[in-house]
Protein backbone atom coordinates (compact mmCIF):
# COMPACT_ATOMS: atom_id res chain seq x y z
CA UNK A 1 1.12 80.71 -0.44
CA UNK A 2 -0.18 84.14 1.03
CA UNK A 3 -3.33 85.16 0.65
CA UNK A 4 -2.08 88.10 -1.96
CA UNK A 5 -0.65 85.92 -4.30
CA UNK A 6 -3.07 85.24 -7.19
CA UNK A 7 -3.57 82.09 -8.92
CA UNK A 8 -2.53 82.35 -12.77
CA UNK A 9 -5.75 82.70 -14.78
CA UNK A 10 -4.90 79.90 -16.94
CA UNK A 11 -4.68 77.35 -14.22
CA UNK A 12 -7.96 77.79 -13.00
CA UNK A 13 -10.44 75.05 -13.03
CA UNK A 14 -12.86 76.80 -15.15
CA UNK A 15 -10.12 77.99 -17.91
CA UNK A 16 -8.47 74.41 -18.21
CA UNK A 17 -12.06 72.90 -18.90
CA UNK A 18 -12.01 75.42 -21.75
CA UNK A 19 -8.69 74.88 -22.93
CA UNK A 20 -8.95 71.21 -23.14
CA UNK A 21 -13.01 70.58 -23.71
CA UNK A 22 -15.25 69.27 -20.61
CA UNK A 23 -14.71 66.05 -19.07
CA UNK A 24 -17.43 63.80 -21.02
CA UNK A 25 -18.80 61.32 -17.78
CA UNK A 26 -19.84 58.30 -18.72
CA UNK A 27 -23.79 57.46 -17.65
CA UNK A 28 -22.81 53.78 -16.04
CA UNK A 29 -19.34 53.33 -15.37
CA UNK A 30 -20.19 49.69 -14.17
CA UNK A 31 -21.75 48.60 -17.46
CA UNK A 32 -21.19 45.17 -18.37
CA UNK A 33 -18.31 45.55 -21.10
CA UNK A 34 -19.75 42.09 -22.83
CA UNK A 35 -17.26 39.40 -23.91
CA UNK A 36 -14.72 39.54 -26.12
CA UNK A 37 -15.11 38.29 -29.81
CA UNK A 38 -14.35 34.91 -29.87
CA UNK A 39 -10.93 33.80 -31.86
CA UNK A 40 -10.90 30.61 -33.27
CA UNK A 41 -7.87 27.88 -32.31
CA UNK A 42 -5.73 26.34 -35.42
CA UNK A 43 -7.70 22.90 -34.53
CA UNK A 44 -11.28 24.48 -34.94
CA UNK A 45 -10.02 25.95 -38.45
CA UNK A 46 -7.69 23.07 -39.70
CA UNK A 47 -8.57 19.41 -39.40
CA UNK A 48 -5.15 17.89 -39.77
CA UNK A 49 -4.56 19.59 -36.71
CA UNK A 50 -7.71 18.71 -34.88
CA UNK A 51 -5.92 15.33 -35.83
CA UNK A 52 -2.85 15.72 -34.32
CA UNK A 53 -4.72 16.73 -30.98
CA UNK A 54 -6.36 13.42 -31.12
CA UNK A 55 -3.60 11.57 -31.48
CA UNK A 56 -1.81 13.20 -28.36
CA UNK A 57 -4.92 12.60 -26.19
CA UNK A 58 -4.51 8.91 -27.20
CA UNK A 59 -1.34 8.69 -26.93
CA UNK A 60 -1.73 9.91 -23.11
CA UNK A 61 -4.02 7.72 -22.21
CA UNK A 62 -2.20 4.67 -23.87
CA UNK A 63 0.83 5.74 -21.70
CA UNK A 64 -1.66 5.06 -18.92
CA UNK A 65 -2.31 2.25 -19.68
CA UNK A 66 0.92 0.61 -20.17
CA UNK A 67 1.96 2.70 -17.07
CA UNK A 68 -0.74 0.49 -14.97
CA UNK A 69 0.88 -2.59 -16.22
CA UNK A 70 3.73 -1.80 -15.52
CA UNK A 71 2.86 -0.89 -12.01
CA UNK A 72 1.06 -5.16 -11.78
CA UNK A 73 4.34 -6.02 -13.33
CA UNK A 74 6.12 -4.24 -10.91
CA UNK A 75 4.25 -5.39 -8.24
CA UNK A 76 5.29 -9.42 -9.25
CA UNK A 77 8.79 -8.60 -10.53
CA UNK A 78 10.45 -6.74 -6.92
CA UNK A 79 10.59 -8.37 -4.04
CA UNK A 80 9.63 -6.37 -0.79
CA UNK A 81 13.41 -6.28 0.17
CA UNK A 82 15.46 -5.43 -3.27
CA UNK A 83 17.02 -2.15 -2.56
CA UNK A 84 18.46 -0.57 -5.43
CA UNK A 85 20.76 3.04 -6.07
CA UNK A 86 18.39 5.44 -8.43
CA UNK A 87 19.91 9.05 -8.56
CA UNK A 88 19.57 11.49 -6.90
CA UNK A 89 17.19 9.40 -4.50
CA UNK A 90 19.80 7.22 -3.43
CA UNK A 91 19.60 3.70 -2.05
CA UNK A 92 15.44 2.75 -2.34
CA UNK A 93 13.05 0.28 -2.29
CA UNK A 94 12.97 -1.24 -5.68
CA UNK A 95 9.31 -1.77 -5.45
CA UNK A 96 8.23 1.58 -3.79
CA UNK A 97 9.86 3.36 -6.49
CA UNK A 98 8.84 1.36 -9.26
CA UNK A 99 4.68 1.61 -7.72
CA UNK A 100 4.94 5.21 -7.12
CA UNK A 101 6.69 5.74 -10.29
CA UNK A 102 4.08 3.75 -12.64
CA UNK A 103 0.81 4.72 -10.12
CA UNK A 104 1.94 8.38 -11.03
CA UNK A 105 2.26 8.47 -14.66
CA UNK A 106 -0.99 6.11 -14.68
CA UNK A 107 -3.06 9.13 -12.91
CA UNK A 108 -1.07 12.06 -14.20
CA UNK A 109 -1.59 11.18 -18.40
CA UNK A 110 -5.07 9.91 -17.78
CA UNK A 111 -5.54 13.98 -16.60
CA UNK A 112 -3.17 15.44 -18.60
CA UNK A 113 -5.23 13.74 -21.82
CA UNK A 114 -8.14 15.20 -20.86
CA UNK A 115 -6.93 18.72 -20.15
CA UNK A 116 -5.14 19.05 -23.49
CA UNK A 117 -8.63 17.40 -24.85
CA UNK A 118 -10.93 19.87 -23.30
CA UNK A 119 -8.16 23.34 -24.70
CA UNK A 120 -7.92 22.00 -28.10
CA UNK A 121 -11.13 19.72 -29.54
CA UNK A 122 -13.75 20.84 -27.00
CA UNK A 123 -16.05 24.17 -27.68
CA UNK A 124 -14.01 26.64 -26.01
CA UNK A 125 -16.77 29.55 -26.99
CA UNK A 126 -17.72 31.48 -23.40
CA UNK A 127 -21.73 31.71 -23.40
CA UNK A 128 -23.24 34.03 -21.06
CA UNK A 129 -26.24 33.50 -19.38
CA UNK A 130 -28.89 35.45 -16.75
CA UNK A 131 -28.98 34.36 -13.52
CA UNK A 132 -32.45 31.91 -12.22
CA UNK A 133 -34.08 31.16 -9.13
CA UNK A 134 -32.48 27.83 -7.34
CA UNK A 135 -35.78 26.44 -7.62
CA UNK A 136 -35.41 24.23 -11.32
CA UNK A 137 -38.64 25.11 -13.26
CA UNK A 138 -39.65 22.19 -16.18
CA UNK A 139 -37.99 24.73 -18.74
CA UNK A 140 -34.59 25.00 -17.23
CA UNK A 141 -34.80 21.23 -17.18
CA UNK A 142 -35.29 21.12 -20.04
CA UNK A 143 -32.43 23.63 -20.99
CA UNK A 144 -30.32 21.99 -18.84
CA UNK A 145 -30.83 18.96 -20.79
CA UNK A 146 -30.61 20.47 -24.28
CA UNK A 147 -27.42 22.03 -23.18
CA UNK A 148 -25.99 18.62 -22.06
CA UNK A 149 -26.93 17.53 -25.22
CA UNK A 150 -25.31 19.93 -27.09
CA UNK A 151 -21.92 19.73 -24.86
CA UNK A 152 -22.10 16.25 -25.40
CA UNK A 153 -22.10 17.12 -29.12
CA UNK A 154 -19.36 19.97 -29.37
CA UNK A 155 -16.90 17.18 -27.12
CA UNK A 156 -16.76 15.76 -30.05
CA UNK A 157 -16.92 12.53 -27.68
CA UNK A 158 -19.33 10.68 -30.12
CA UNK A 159 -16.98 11.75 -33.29
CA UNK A 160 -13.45 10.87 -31.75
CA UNK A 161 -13.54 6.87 -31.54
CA UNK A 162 -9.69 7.06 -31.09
CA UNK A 163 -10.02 9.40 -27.79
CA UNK A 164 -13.21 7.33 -26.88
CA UNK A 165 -12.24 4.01 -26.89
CA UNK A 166 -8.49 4.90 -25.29
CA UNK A 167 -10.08 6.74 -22.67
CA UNK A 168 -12.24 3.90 -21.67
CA UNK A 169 -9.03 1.46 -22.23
CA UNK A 170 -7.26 3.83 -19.49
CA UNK A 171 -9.98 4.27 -17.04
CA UNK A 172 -10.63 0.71 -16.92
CA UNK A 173 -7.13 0.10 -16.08
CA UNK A 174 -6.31 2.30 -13.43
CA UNK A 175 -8.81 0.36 -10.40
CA UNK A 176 -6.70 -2.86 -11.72
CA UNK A 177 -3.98 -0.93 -9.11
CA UNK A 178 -6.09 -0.53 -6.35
CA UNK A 179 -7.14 -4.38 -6.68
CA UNK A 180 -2.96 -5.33 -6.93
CA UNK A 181 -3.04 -3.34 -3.33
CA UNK A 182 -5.44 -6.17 -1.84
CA UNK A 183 -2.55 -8.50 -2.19
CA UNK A 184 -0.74 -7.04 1.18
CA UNK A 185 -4.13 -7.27 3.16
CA UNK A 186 -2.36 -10.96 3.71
CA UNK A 187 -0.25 -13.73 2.15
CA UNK A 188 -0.93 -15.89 -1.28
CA UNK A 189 -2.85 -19.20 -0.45
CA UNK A 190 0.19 -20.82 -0.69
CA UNK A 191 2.39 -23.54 2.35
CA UNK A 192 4.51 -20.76 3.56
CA UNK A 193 2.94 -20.55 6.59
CA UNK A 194 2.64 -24.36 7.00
CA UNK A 195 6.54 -24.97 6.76
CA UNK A 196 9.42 -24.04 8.85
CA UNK A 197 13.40 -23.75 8.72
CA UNK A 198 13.07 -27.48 10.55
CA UNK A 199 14.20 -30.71 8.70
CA UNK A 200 15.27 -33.95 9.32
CA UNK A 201 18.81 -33.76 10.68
CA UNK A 202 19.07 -30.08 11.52
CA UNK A 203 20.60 -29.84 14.59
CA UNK A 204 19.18 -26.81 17.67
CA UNK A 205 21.37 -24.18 17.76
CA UNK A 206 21.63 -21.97 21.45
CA UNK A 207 20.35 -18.67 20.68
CA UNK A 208 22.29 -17.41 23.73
CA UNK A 209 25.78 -19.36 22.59
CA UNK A 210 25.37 -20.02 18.46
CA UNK A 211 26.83 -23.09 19.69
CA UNK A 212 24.88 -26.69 19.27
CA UNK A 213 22.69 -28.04 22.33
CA UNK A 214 23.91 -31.19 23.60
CA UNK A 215 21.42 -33.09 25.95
CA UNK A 216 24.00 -32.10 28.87
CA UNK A 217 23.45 -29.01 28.30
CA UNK A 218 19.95 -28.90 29.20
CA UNK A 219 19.11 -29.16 32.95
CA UNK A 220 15.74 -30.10 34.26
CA UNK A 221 13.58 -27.24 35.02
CA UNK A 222 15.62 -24.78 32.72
CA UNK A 223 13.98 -23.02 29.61
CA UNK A 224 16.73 -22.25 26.55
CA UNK A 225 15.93 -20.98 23.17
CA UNK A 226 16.96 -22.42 20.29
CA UNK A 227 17.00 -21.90 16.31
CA UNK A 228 17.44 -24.29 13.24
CA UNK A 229 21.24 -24.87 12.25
CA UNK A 230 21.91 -22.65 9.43
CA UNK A 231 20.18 -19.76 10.30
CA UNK A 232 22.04 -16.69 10.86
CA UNK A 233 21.04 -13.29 12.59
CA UNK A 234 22.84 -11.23 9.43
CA UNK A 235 20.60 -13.52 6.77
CA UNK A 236 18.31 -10.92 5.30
CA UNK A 237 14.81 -13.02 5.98
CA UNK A 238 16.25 -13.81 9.66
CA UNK A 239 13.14 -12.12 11.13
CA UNK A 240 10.48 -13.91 8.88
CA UNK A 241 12.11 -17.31 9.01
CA UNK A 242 12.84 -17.22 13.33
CA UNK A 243 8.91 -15.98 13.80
CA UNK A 244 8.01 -19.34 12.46
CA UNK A 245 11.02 -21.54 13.75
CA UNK A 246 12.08 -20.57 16.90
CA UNK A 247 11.99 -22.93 19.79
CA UNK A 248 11.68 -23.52 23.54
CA UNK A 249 13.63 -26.34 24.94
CA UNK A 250 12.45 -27.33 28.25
CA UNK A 251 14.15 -30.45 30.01
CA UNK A 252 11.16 -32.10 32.50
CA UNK A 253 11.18 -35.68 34.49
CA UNK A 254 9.50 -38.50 32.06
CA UNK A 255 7.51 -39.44 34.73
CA UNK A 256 6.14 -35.74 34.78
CA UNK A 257 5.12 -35.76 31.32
CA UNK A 258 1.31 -35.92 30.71
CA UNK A 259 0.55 -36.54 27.24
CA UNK A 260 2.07 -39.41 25.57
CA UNK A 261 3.00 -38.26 22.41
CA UNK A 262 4.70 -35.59 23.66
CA UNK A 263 6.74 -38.45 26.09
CA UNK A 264 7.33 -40.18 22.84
CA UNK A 265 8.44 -36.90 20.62
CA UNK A 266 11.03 -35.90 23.51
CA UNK A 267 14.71 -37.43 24.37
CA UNK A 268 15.42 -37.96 28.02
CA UNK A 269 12.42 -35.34 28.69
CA UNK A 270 13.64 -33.05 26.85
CA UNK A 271 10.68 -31.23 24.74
CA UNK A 272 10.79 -28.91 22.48
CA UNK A 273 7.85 -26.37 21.22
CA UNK A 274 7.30 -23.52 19.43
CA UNK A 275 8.32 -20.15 20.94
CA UNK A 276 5.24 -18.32 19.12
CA UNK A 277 2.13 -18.06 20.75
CA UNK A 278 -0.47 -19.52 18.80
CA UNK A 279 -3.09 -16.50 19.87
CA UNK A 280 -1.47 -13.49 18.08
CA UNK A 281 2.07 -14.38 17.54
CA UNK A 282 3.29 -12.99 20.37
CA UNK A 283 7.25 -14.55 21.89
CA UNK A 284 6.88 -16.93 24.73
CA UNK A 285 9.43 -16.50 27.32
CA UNK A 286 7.69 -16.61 30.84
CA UNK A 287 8.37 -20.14 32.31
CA UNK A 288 7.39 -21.23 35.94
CA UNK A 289 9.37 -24.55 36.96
CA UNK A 290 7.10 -25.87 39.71
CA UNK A 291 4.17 -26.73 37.37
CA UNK A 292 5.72 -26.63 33.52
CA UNK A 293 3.24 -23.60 32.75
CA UNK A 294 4.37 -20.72 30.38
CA UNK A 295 2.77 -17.69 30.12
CA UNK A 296 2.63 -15.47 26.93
CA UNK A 297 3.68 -11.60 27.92
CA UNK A 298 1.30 -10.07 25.64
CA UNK A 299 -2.26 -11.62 26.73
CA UNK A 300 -1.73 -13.65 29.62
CA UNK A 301 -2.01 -17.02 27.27
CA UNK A 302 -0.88 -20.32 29.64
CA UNK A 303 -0.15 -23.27 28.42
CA UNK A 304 0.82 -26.86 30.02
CA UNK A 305 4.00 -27.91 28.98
CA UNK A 306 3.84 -31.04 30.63
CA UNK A 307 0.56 -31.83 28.47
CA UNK A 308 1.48 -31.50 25.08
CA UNK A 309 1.28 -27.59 25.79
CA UNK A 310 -2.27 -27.43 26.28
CA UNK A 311 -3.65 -23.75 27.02
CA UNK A 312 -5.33 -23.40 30.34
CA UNK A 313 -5.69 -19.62 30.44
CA UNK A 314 -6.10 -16.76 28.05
CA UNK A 315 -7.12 -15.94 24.56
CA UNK A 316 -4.69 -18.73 22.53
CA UNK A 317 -6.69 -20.69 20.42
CA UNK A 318 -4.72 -24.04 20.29
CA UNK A 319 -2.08 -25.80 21.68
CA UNK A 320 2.02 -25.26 21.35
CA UNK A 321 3.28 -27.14 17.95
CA UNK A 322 5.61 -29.40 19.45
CA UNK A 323 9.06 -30.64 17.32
CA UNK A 324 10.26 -33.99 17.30
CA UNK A 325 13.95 -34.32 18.45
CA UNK A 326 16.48 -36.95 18.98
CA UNK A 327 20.34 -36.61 18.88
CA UNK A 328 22.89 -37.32 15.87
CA UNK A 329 25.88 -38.88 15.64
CA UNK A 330 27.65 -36.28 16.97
CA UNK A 331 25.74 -36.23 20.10
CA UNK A 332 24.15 -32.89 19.54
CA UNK A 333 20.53 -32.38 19.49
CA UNK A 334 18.73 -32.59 16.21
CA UNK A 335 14.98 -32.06 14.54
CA UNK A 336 13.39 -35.68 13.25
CA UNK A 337 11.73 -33.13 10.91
CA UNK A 338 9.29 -29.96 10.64
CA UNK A 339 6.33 -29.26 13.01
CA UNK A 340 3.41 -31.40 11.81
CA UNK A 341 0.81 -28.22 12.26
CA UNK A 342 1.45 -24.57 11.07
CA UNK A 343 3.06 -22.55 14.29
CA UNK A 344 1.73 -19.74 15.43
CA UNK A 345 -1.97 -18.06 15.32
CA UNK A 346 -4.68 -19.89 13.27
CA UNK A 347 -5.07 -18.48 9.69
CA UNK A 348 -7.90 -18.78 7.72
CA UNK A 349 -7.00 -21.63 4.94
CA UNK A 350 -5.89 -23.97 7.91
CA UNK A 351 -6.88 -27.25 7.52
């Protein structure tokens, strides 16, 4: 625009303020606008719905509690290896699923109760109130009080038995899962780990050939690994049931047997004793021919074959379990019966 072009008259600051009145400006444009008027909900103005808000809230936290016993029943009804199809998860643990499943509901009603509590039978008025110094003077105790109080009273928690009572039913249930999860810290006092795979009559099976061991077959001086007869490497508790029955066969001169039992427990020197090393479970498979000694990989554990596996080095706690053999009809090497001490580390109810 040039410099000798005029501005219309009527577009002037000065004429539009005219035209249209002055600008009113207000004196604080930061002034607190207050809160809004406070609308009632349908359960502070109707009962029978108040009502129907308690009964929801119960019914939550009843759905927590059956949800924690169902997560205990769970926990007894799966076993650790059931795998089952659920869509669109796919193949799962039956038991994961099921204690996930139940923990979740347990937690997620028990908060969903008291949210829907808290928006519809709780005071939801909005009370504004001046800021005070951190330091708690006896009156603002005693406000703080008196306001506790009062919440205490608009809950309605001393009114609503129903709520009450199910919310104490709920909350006492939940921990019940936490105390189910002390089961895995170890096994039930029970003879599992006292008993083996090994019975009368059940013949040593080469865990290099899956064929029987014959006495021939076992040269003086050689170590072979054997398993109970019946136990196969598909079966689905092969791993729990070798850990506690798999053996060493070692073939050694009579005369260079030590301990007499173990003399008396062999056939034609041949011994057998557990694989697992009795410190912390560890496979034994370190054998030195000159003087009978094995050694455990894991911590150096040494024990004396030719002396009723005695340890003479390391951490191990106890001696080998030795198992009595003899041979069957058939000629093959068989178990007179199970290991007469648990195999493996020492647990605490041994006896």
């Amino acid at each position: 625009m040039s410099s000798q072009e005029k501005i219309p008259e009527e577009n002037l600051p000065a004429e539009q303020e005219a035209a249209h009145g002055a600008v009113e400006v207000a004196d604080d444009p930061f002034a607190d606008p207050g809160l809004p008027a406070h609308r009632p909900r349908i359960q502070d103005i109707d009962e029978r719905a108040a009502k129907r808000s308690e009964r929801t809230v119960a019914f939550l936290f009843v759905l927590s509690m059956l949800a924690t016993i169902g997560f205990i029943a769970s926990y007894v009804i799966f076993p650790v290896d059931k795998i089952v199809f659920i869509w669109p998860f796919g193949h799962v643990s039956a038991l994961n699923f099921s204690l996930g499943l139940t923990l979740g509901v347990a937690l997620f009603t028990i908060g969903a109760g008291a949210v829907h509590w808290a928006r519809t039978l709780m005071s939801d008025e909005e009370v504004a109130d001046d800021r005070h110094a951190i330091e708690a003077e006896p009156e603002v105790k005693a406000k703080v009080l008196a306001d506790f109080a009062a919440g205490a009273e608009e809950s309605a928690f001393g009114r609503r038995k129903l709520i009450r009572n199910t919310l104490f039913g709920a909350l006492a249930l939940v921990p019940l899962s936490g105390v189910m999860l002390l089961r895995d810290l170890g096994p039930l006092p029970e003879k599992k780990l006292r008993q083996t795979l090994w019975s009368k009559g059940k013949q040593l099976i080469n865990m290099n050939t899956m064929e029987p061991l014959r006495p021939e077959d076992v040269a003086v001086g050689s170590l072979t690994f054997a398993m109970p007869e019946g136990l196969t490497e598909d079966a689905h508790d092969f791993q729990t049931q070798i850990a506690k029955a798999a053996l060493m066969i070692i073939r050694i001169q009579p005369e260079n047997i030590k301990d007499k039992r173990e003399r008396e427990w062999a056939h034609e020197g041949i011994v057998a004793f557990s694989k697992i090393c009795t410190h912390v479970g560890c496979p034994i498979s370190l054998y030195e021919q000159q003087t009978h000694h094995v050694l455990c990989p894991c911590h150096q554990s040494t024990f004396d074959l030719s002396d009723g596996a005695r340890v003479i080095f390391g951490p191990a706690g106890h001696s080998l379990p030795q198992l009595r053999i003899g041979v069957n009809s058939e000629g093959n090497l068989a178990a007179l019966g199970d290991f007469e001490e648990p195999v493996g580390p020492a647990f605490w109810e041994r006896g």
